[in-house]
N, C-alpha and C. Protein backbone atom coordinates (compact mmCIF):
# COMPACT_ATOMS: atom_id res chain seq x y z
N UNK A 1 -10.85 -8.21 12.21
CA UNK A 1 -9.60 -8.57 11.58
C UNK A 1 -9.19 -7.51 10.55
N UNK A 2 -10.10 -6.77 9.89
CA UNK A 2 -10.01 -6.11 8.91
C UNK A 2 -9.60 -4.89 9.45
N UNK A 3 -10.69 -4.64 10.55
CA UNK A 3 -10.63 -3.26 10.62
C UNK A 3 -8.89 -2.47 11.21
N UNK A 4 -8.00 -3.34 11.64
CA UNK A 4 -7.13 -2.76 12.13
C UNK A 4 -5.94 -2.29 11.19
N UNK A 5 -6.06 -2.63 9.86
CA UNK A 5 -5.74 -2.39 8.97
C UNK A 5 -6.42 -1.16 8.23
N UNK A 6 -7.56 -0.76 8.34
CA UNK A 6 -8.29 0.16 7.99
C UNK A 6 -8.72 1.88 8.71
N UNK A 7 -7.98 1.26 9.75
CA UNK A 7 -7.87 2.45 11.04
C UNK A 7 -6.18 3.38 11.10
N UNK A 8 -5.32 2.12 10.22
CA UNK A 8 -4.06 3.21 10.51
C UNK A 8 -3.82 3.78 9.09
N UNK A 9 -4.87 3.41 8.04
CA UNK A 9 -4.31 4.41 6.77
C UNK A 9 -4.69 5.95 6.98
N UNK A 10 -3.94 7.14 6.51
CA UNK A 10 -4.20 8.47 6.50
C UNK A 10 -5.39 8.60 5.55
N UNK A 11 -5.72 9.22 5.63
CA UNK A 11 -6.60 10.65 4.86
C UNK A 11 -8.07 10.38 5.14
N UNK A 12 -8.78 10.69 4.21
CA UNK A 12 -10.53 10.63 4.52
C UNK A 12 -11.18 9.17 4.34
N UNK A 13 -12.19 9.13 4.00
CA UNK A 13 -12.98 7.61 4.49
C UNK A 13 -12.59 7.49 2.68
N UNK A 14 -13.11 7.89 1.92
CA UNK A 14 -12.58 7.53 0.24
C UNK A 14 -11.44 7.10 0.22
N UNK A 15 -10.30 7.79 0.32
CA UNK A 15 -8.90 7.91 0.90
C UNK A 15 -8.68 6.26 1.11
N UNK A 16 -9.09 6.00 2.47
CA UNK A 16 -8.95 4.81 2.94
C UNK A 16 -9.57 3.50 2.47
N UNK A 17 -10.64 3.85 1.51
CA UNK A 17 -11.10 2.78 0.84
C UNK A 17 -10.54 2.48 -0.37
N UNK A 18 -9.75 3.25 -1.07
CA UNK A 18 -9.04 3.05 -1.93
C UNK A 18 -7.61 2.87 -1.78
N UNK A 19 -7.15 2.62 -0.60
CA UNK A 19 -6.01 2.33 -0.44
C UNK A 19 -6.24 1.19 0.03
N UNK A 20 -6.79 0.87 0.83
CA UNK A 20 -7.21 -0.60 1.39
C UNK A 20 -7.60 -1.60 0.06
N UNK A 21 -8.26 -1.03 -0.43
CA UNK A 21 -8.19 -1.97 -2.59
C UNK A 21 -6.95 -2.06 -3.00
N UNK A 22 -6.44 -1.46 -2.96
CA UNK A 22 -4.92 -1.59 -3.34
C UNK A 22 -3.69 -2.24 -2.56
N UNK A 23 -3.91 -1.94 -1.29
CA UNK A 23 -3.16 -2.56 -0.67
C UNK A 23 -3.93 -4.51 -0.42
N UNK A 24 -5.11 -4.79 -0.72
CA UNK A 24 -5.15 -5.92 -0.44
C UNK A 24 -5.47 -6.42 -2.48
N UNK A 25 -5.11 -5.92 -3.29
CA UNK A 25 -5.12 -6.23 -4.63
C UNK A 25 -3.39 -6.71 -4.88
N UNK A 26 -2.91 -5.94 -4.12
CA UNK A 26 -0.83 -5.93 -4.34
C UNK A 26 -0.67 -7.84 -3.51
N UNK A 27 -1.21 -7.41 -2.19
CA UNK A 27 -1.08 -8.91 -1.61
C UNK A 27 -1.98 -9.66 -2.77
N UNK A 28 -2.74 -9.88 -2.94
CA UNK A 28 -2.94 -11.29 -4.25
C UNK A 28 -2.49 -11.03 -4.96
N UNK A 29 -2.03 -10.25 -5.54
CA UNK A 29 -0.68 -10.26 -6.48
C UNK A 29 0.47 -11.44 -5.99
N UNK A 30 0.86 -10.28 -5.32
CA UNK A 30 2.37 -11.50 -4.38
C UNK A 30 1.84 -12.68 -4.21
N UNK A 31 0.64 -12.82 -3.84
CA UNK A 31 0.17 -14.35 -4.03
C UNK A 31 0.19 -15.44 -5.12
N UNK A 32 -0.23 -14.84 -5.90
CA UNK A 32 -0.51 -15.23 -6.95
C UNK A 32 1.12 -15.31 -8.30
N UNK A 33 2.20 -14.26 -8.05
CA UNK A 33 2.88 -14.50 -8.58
C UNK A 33 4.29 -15.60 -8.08
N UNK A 34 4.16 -15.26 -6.85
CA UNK A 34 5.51 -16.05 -6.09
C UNK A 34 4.97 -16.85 -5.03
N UNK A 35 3.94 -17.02 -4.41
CA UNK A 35 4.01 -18.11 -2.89
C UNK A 35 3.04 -19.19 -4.02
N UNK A 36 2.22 -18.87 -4.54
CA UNK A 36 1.42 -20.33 -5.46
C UNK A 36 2.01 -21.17 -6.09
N UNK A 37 2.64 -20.44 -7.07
CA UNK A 37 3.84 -21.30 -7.89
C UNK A 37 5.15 -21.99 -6.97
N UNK A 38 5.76 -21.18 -5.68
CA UNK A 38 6.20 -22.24 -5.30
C UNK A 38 5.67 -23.33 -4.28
N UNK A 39 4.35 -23.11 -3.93
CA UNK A 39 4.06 -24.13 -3.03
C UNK A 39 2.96 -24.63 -4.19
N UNK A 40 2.94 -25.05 -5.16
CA UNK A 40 2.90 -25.73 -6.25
C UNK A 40 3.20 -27.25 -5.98
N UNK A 41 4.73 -27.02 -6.11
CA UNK A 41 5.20 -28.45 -6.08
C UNK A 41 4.93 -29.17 -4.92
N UNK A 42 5.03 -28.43 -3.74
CA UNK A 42 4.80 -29.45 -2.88
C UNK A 42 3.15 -30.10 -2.57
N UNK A 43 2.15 -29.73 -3.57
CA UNK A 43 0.93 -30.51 -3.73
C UNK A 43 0.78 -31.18 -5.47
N UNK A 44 -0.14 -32.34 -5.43
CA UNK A 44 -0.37 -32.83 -6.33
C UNK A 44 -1.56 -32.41 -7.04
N UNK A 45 -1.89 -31.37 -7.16
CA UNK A 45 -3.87 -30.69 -7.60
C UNK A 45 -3.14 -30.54 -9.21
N UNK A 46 -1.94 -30.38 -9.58
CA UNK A 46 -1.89 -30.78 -11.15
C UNK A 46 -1.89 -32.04 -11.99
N UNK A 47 -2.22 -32.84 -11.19
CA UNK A 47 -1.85 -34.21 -11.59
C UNK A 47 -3.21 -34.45 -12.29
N UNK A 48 -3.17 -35.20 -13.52
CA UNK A 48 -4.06 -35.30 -14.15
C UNK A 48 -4.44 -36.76 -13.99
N UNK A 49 -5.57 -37.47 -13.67
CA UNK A 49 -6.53 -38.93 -13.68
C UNK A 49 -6.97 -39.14 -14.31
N UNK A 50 -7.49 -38.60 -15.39
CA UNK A 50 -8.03 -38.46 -16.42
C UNK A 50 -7.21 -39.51 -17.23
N UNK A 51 -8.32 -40.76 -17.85
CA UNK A 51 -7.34 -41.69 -19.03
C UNK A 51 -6.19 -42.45 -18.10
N UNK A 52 -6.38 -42.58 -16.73
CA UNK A 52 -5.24 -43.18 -16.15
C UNK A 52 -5.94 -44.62 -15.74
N UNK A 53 -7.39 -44.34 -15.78
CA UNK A 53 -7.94 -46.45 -15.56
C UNK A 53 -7.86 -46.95 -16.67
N UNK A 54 -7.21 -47.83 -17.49
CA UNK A 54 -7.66 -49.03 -18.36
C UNK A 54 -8.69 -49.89 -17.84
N UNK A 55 -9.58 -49.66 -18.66
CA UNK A 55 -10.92 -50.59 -19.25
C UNK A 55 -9.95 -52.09 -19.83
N UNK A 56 -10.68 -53.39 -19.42
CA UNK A 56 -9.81 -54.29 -19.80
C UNK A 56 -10.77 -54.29 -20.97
């Protein structure tokens, strides 16, 4: 899966290992700044339970 991504960058084997860090550091970026936050709302993992049973 990886490797076909790792076969079409240019230059030497360093070259390609440091572009491949970067190019898969930029995608969790974009992850992390715009597709999380909006598929956010459509799950409930912020909802807090905590203090929501009353003890009679």
């Amino acid at each position: 899966m990886y490797g076909w991504m790792f076969r079409h960058l240019p230059g030497p084997l360093w070259m390609r290992i440091v572009l491949s860090v970067l190019l898969l550091a930029a995608a969790l970026a974009l992850l992390v700044q715009f597709v999380f936050p909006w598929l956010e709302q459509f799950t409930s993992l912020t909802d807090s339970t905590i203090g929501a049973a009353q003890i009679p």
